[in-house]
Protein backbone atom coordinates (compact mmCIF):
# COMPACT_ATOMS: atom_id res chain seq x y z
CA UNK A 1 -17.15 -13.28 -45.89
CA UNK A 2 -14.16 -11.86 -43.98
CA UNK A 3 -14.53 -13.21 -40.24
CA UNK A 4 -15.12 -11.27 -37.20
CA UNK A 5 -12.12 -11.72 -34.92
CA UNK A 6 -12.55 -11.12 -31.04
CA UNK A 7 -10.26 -10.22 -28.47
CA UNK A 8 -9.88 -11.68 -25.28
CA UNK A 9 -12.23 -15.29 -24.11
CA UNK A 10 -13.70 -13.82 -20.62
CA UNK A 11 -17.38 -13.25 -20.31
CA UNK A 12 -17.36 -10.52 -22.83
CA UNK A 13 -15.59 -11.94 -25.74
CA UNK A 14 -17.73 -15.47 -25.28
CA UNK A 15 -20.55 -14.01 -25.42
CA UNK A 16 -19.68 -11.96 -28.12
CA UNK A 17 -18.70 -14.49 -30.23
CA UNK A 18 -21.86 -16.79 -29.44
CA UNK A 19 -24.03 -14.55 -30.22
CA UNK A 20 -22.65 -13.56 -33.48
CA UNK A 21 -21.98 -17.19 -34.16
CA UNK A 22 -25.61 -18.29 -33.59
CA UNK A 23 -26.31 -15.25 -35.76
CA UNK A 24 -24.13 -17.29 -38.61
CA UNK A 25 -21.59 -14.86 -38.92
CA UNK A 26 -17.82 -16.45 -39.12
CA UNK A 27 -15.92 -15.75 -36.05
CA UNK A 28 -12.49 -16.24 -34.70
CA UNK A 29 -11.67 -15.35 -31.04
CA UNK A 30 -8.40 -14.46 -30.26
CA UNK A 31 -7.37 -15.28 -26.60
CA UNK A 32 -3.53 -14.30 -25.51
CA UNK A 33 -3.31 -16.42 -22.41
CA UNK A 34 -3.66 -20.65 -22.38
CA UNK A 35 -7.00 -20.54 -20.59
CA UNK A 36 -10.33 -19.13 -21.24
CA UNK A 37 -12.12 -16.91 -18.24
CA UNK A 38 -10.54 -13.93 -17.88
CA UNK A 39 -11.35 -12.81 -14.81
CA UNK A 40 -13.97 -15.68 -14.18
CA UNK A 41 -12.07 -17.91 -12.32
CA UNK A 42 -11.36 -19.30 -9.08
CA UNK A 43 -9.29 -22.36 -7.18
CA UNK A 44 -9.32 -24.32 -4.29
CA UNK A 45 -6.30 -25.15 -2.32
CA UNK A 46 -5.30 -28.03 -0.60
CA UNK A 47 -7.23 -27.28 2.69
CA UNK A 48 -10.79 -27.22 1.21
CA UNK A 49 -10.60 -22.83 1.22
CA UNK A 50 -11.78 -21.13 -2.25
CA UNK A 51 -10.64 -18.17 -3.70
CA UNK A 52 -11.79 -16.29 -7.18
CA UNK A 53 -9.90 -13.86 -8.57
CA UNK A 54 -11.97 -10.70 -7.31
CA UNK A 55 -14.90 -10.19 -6.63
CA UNK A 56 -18.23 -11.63 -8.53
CA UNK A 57 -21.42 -11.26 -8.03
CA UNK A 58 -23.71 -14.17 -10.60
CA UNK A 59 -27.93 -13.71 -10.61
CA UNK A 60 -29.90 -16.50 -11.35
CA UNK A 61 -31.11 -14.79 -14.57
CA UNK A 62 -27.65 -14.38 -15.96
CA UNK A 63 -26.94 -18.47 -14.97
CA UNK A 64 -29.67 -19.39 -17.03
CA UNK A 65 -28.72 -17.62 -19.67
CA UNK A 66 -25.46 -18.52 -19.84
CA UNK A 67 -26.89 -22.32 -19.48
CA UNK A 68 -25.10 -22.95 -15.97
CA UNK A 69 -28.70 -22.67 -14.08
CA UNK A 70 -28.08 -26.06 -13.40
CA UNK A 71 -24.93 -25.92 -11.44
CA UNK A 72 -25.75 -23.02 -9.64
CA UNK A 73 -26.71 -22.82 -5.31
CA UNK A 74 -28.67 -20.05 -4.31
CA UNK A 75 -27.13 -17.67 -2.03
CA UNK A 76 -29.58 -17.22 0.87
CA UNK A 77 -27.89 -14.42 2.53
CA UNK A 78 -25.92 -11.21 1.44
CA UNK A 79 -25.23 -8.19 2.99
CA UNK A 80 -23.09 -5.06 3.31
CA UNK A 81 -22.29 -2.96 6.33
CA UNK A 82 -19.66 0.29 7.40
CA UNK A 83 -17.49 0.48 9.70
CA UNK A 84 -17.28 3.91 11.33
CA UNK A 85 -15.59 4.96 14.75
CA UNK A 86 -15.96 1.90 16.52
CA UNK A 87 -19.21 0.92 15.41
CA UNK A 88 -20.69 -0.83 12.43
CA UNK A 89 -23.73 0.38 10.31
CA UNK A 90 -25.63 -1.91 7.99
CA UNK A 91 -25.85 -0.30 4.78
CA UNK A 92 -27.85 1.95 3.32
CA UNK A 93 -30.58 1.80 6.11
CA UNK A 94 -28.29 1.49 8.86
CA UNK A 95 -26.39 4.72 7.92
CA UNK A 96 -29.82 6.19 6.95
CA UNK A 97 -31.46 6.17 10.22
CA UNK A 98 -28.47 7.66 12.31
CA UNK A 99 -29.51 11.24 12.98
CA UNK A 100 -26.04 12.22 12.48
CA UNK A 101 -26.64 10.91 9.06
CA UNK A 102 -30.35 11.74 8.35
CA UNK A 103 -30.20 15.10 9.23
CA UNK A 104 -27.80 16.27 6.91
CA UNK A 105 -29.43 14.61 4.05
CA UNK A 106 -32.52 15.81 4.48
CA UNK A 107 -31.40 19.19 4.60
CA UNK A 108 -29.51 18.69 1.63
CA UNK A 109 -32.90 18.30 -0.61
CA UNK A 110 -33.61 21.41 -0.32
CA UNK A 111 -30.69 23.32 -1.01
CA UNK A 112 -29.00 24.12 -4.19
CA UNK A 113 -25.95 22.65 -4.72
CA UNK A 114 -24.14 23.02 -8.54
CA UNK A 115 -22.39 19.34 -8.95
CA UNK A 116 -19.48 19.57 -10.97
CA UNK A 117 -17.31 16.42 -9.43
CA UNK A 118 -17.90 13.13 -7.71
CA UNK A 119 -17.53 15.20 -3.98
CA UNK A 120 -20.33 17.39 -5.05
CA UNK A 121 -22.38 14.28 -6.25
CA UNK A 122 -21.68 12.65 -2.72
CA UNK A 123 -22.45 15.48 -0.81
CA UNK A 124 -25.72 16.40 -2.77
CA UNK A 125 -26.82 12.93 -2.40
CA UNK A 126 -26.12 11.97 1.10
CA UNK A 127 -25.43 15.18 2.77
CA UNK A 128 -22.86 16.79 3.73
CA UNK A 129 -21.69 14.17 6.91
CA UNK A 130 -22.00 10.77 5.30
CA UNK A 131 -20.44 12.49 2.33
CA UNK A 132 -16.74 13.61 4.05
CA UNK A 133 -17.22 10.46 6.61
CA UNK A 134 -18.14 7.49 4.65
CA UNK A 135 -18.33 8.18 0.65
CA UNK A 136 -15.71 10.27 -0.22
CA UNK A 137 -13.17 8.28 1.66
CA UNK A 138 -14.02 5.39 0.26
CA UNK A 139 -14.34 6.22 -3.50
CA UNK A 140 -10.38 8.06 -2.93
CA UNK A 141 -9.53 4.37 -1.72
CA UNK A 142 -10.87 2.26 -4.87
CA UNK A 143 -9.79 4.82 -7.25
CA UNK A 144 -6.64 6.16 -6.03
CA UNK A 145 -7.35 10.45 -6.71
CA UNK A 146 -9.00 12.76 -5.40
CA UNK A 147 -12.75 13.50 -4.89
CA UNK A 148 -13.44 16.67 -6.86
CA UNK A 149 -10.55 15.26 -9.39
CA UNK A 150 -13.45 12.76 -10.36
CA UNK A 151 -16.29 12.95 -12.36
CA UNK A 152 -19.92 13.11 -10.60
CA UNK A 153 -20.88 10.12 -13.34
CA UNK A 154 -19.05 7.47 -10.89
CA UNK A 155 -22.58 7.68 -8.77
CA UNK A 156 -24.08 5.41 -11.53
CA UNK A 157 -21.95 2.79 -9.58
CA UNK A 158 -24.86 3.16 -6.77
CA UNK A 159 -27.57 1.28 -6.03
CA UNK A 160 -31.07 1.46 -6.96
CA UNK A 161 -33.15 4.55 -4.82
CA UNK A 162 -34.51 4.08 -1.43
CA UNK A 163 -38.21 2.41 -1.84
CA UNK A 164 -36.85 0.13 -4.59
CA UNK A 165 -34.58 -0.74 -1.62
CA UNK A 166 -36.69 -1.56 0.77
CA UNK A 167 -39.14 -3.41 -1.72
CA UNK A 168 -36.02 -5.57 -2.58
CA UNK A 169 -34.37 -6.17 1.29
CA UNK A 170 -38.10 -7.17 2.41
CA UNK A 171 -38.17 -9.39 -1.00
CA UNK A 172 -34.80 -11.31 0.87
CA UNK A 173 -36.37 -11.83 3.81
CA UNK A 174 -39.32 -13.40 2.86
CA UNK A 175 -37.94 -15.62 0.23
CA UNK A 176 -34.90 -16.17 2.17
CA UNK A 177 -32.98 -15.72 -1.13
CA UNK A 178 -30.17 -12.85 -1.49
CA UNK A 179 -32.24 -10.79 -3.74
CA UNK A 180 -29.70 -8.34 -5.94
CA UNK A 181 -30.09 -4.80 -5.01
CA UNK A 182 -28.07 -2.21 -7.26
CA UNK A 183 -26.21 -5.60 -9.22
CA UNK A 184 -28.16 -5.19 -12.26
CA UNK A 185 -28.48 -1.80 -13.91
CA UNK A 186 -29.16 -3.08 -17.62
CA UNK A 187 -32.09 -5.38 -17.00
CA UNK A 188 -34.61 -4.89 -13.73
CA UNK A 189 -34.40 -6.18 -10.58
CA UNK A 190 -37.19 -8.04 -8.61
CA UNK A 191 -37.98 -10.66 -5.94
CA UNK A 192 -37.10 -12.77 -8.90
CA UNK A 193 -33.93 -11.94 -9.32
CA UNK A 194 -30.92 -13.32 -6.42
CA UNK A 195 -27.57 -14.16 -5.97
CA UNK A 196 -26.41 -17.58 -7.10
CA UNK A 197 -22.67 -18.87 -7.15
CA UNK A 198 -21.66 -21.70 -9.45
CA UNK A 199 -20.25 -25.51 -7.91
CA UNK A 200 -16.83 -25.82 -9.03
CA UNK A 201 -16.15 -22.01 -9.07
CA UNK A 202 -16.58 -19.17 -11.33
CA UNK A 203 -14.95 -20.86 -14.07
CA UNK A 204 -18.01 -23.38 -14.25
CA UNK A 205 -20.31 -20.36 -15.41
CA UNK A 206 -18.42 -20.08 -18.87
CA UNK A 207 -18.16 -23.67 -19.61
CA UNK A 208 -21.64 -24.31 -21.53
CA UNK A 209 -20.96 -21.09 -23.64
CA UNK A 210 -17.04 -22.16 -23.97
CA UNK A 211 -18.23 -25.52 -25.19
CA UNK A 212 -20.58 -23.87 -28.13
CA UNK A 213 -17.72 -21.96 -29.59
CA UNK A 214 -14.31 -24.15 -28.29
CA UNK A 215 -13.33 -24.02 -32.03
CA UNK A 216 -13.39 -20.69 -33.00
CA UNK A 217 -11.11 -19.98 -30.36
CA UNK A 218 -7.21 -19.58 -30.80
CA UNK A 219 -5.15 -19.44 -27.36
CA UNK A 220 -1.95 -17.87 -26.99
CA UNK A 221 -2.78 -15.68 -29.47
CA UNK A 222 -2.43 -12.35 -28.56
CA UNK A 223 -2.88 -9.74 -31.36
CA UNK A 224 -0.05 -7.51 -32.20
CA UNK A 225 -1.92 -4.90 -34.44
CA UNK A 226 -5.59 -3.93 -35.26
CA UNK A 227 -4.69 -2.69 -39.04
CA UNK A 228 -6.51 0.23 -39.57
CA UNK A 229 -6.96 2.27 -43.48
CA UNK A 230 -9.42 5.36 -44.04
CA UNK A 231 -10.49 4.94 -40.31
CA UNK A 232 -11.92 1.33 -41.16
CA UNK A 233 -10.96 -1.65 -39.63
CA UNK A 234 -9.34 -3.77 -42.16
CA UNK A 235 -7.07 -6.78 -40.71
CA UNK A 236 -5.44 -8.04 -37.39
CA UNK A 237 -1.94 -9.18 -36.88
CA UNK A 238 -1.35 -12.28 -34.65
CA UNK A 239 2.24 -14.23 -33.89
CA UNK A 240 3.42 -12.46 -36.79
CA UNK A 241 0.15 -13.58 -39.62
CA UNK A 242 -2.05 -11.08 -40.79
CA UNK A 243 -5.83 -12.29 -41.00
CA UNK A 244 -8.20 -9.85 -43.22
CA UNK A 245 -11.12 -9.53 -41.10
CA UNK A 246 -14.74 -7.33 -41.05
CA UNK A 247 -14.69 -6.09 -37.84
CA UNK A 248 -12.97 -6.58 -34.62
CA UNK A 249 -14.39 -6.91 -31.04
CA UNK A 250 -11.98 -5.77 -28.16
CA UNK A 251 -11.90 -6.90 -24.63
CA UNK A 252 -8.79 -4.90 -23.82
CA UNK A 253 -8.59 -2.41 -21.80
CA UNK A 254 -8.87 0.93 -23.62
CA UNK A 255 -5.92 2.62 -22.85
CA UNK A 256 -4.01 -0.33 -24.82
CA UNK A 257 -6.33 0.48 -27.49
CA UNK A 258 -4.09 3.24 -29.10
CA UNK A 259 -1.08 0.77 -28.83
CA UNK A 260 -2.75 -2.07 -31.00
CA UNK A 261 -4.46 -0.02 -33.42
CA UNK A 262 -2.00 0.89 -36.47
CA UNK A 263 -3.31 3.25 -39.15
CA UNK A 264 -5.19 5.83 -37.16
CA UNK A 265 -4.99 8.51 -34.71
CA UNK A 266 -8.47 7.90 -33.54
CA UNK A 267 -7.85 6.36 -30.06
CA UNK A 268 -4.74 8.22 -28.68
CA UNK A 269 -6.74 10.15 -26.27
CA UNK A 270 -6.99 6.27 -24.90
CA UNK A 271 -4.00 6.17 -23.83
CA UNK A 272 -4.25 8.69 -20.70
CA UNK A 273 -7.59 6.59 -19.60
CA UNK A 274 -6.68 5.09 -15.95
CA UNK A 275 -7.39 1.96 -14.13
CA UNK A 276 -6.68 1.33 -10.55
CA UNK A 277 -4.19 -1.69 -9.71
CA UNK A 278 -5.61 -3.81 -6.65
CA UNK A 279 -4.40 -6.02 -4.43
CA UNK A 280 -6.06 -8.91 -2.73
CA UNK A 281 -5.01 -10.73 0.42
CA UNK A 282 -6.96 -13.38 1.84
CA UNK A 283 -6.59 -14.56 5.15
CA UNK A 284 -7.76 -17.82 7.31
CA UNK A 285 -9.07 -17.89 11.00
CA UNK A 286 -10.97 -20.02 12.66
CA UNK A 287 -15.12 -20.08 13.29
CA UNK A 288 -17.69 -18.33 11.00
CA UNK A 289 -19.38 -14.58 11.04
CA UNK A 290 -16.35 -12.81 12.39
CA UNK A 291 -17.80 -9.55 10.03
CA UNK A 292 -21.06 -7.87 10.59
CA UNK A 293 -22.14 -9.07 7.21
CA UNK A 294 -20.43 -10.42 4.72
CA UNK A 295 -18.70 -6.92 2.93
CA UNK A 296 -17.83 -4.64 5.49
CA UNK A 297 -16.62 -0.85 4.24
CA UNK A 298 -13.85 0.66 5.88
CA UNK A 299 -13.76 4.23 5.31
CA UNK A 300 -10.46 4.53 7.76
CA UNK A 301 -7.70 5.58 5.85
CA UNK A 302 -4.92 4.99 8.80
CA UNK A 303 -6.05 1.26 7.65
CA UNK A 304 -4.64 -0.42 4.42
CA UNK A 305 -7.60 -1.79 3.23
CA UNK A 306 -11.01 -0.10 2.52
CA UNK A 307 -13.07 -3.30 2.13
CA UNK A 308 -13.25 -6.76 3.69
CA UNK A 309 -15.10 -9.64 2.46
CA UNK A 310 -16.50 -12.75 4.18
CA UNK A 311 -17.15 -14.86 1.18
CA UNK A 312 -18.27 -18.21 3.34
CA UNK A 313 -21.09 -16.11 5.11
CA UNK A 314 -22.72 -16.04 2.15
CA UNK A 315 -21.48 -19.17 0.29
CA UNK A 316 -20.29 -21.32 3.12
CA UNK A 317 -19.02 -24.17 0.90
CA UNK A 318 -16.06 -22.16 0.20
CA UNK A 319 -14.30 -22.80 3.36
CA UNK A 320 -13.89 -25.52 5.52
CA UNK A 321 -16.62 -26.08 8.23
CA UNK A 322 -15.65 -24.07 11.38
CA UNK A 323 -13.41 -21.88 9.27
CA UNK A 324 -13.97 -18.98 7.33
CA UNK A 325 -11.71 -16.77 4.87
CA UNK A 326 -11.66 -12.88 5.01
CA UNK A 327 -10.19 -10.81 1.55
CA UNK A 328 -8.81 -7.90 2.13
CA UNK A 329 -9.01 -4.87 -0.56
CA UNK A 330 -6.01 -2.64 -0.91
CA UNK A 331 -5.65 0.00 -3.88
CA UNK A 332 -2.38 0.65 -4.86
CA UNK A 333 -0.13 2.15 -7.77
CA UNK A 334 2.41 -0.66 -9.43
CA UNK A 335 5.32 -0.47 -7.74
CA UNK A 336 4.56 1.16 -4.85
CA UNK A 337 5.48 0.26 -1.75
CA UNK A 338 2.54 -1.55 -1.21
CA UNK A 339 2.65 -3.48 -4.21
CA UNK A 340 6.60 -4.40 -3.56
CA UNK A 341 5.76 -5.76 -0.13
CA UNK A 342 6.36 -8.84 0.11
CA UNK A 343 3.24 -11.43 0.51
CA UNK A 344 4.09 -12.16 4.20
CA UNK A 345 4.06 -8.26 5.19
CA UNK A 346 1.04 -7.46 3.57
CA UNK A 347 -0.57 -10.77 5.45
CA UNK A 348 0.86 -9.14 8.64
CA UNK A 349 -0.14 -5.49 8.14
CA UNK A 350 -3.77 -6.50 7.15
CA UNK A 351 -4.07 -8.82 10.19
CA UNK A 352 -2.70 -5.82 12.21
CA UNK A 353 -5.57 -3.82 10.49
CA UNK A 354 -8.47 -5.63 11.12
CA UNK A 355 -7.31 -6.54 14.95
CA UNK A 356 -7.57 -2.87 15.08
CA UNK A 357 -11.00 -3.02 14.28
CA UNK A 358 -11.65 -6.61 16.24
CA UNK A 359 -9.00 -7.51 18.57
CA UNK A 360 -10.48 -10.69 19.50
CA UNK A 361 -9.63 -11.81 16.08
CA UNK A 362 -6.38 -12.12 17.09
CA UNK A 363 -6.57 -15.39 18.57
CA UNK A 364 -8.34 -16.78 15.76
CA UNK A 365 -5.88 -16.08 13.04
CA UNK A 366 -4.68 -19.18 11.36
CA UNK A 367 -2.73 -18.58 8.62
CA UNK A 368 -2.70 -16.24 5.22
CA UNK A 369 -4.24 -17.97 2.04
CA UNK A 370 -2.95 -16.10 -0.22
CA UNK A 371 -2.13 -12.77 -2.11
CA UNK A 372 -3.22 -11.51 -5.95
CA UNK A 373 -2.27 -8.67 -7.34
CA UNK A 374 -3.73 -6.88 -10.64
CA UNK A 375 -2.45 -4.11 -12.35
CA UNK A 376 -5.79 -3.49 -13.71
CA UNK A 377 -9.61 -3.35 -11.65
CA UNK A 378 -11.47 -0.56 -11.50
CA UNK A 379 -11.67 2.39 -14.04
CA UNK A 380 -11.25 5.76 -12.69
CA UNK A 381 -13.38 8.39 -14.08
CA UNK A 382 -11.10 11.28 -14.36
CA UNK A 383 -12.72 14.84 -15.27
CA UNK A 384 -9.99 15.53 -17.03
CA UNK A 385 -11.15 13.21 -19.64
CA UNK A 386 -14.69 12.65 -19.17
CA UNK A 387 -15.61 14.38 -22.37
CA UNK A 388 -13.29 11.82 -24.28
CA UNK A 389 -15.09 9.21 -22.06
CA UNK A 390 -18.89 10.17 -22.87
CA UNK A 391 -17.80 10.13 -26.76
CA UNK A 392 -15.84 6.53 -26.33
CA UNK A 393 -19.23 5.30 -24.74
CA UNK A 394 -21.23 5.95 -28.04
CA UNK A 395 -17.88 4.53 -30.63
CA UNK A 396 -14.44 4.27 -30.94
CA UNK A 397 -13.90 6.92 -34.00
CA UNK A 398 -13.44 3.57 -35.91
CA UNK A 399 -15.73 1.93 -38.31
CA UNK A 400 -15.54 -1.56 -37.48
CA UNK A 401 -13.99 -1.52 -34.61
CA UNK A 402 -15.71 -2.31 -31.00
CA UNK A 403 -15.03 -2.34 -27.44
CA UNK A 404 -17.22 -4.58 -25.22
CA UNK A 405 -16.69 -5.58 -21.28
CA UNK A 406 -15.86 -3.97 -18.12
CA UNK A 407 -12.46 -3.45 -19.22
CA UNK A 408 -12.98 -2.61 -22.73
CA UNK A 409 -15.96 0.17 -22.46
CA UNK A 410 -13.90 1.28 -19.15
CA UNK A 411 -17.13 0.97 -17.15
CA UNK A 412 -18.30 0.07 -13.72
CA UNK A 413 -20.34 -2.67 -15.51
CA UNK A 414 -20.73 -6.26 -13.18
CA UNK A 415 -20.87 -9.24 -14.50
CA UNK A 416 -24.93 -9.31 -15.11
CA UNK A 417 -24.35 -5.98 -16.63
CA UNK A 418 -21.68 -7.01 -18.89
CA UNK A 419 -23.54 -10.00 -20.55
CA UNK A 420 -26.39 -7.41 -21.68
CA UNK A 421 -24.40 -4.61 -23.04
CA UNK A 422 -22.41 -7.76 -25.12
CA UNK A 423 -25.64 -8.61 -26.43
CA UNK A 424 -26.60 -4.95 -27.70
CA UNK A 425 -23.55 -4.51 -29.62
CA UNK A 426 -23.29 -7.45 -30.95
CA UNK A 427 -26.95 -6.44 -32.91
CA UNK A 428 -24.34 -3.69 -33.72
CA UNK A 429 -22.07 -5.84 -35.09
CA UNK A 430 -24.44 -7.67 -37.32
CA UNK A 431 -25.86 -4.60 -38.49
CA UNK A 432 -22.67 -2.96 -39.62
CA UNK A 433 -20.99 -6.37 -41.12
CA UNK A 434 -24.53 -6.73 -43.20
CA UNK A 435 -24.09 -3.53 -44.77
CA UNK A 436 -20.79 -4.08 -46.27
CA UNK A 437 -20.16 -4.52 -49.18
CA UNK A 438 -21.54 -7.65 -51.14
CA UNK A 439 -24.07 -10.19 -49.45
CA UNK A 440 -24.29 -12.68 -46.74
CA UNK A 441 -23.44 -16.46 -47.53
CA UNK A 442 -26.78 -18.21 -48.02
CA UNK A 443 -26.20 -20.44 -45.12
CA UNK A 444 -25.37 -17.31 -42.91
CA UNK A 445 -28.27 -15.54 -44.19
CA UNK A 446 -30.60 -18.89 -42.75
CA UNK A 447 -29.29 -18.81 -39.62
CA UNK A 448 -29.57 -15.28 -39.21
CA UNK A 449 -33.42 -15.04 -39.72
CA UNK A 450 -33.59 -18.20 -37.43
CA UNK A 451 -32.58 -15.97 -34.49
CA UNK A 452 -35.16 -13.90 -32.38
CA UNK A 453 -33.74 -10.57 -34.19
CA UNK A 454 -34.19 -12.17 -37.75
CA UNK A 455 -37.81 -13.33 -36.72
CA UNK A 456 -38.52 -10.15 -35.48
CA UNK A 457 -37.49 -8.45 -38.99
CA UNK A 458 -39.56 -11.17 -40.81
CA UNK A 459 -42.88 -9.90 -38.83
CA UNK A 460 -41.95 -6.43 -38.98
CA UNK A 461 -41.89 -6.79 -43.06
């Protein structure tokens, strides 16, 4: 049988390829860089400060699955909070029981509002104030256009509703355990079901499922072509060798879909999808709890940030005792100015920013830790194509050809999220490869009815 080759080793190709491995299908995993991760990974520098390379957010659920239970600490503490003229709210409830706030939300219920773009989402579900003051500010920040450019489906993004809410921040403070609320939209979320953050960094989470498939994988190997005839998927290119393969699984992001794909015109829509570059600068002062909580919003465009995090409130182990690190969120276009500044004048500008907000901090600045930049975080929903976006959701236009991860189904998926979705298509996978063309090796076959699906089929027949 032809193998399945996968594209990219972060946590949506690994999982991809263990499950299909375990389901004894023949896989080869195709990773362009000379590390595994992706996105999953952090370091620690020479004064004992960690940084990961944005921002994650690991349940317990998804460590056990993964296997790296074991090597987990619970977070006992998370929270998020706004910071609005002067004064911070705790969020949602703190912004929720301002009657500024209230007031116009409740009114909003009962009025009928058409919603035809994310600024008529915002306003129809937190009224018209919080809407202008707080929302639409910030979701112009993290995706770089214009409110009523985007499309109302961004509010999926959003946490779980108000009672589920409360049920979960009451769950936190009686287990003392940073229950998730709104980081899990694929699988429920309980008193059960908290924040944990792997020792060693995110790059531990991966290694049990790395270590399962470490063969199949091939680094610096990116592929040059996804060979395409009579809109089926037929072979891959990579370093110049062409590899006939049954299907392929794609971490890339979709708008370099139309670039790799040779043979069809399926995916050129693709190519006008957006993602929003980001930049990250990470600062280092002295003492602990300098932020209300440990993400604070900043809806204040004069500033050039719209989110700061205090990673060691949560997960003090990742700075030194008595010290604490603050990241700093700017969205940018490549090449703009921001993005050619150098790494000293963004330090300065963001410690300008935030001694706006806290003067005091001022004094406690020690030094800047650091600054990454990505081309590529956050998809932007665009109206413009949203229609091309629903239909990409549901398939590619390709037989044999899939797109899995945050980057790859250009979704607001996190990392919980992610694994699940993997899982789904993957049963997609195995379905379509099983219906090709000639038979399953024996051994395959086996192994395949040794898995929870094949047992399942076994009692359903």
């Amino acid at each position: 049988m032809k193998p399945i080759a996968v594209l990219g080793a972060g946590i949506a190709g690994l999982t991809a390829a263990l499950d299909l491995n375990r389901r004894g299908l023949p896989v080869i995993v195709f990773e362009a860089g000379k590390s595994i991760g992706g996105m999953a990974s952090s370091f620690k520098d020479a004064d004992g400060f960690s940084y990961d390379f944005g921002a994650h957010f690991v349940s317990n659920r998804l460590a056990d699955e993964l296997g790296a239970g074991g090597v987990c600490r619970t977070v006992k503490h998370y929270g998020e909070a706004v910071h609005l003229r002067g004064k911070s709210y705790s969020y949602p409830f703190g912004l929720m029981l301002s009657p500024r706030f209230a007031a116009p939300a409740i009114a909003e219920r009962y009025r009928e509002r058409p919603v035809f773009s994310a600024a008529d989402w915002f306003r129809k579900k937190y009224g018209e104030t919080l809407a202008e003051e707080v929302a639409i500010p910030l979701a112009e920040a993290w995706s770089g256009a214009a409110a009523d450019e985007l499309s109302p489906a961004i509010g999926q993004k959003f946490g779980p509703r108000i009672l589920k809410s409360l049920y979960l921040n009451a769950a936190a403070i009686v287990t003392r355990r940073a229950v998730c609320n709104g980081y899990s939209h694929e699988m429920p979320e309980s008193a059960d079901v908290y924040h944990v953050y792997p020792e060693g960094g995110m790059s531990k989470l991966l290694e049990p499922m790395a270590s399962e498939v470490r063969h199949l994988i091939r680094l610096e190997s990116p592929v040059e072509k996804i060979l395409v005839e009579g809109e089926q998927v037929r072979a891959v290119r990579v370093n110049g060798e062409v590899t006939e393969v049954s299907a392929v699984v794609s971490t890339a992001p979709v708008h370099v879909l139309p670039r790799l794909v040779s043979g069809s015109a399926a995916l050129e829509p693709m190519a006008a999808f957006r993602y929003r570059p980001m930049i990250f600068v990470n600062l280092r002062f002295t003492g602990r709890g300098l932020l209300p909580d440990t993400m604070l919003w900043v809806p204040d465009r004069s500033l050039p940030f719209f989110r700061l995090t205090e990673t060691p409130i949560s997960m003090p182990w990742l700075a030194p005792q008595g010290k604490t690190l603050i990241t700093f969120d700017i969205g940018c276009e490549v090449g703009d100015a921001n993005w050619a500044m150098p790494d000293d004048k963004l330090a300065e500008a963001c410690l300008d920013g935030i001694c706006a907000l806290y003067p005091q901090l001022r004094r406690r600045f020690i030094s800047a830790g650091g600054v990454i930049r990505t081309p590529i975080s956050y998809p932007v929903y665009l109206l413009k194509y949203e229609e091309q976006r629903q239909r990409f959701a549901t398939s590619t236009g390709i037989d044999g050809l899939y797109s899995i991860g945050r980057n790859g189904e250009f979704a607001h998926s996190l990392m919980e999220d992610v694994y699940w979705r993997t899982l789904r298509r993957m049963a997609d996978v195995a379905d379509y490869v099983g219906r090709m063309p000639g038979t399953l090796p024996l051994e395959a076959e086996i192994q395949r009815m040794m898995t929870p699906s094949g047992q399942e089929h076994i009692r359903a027949a």
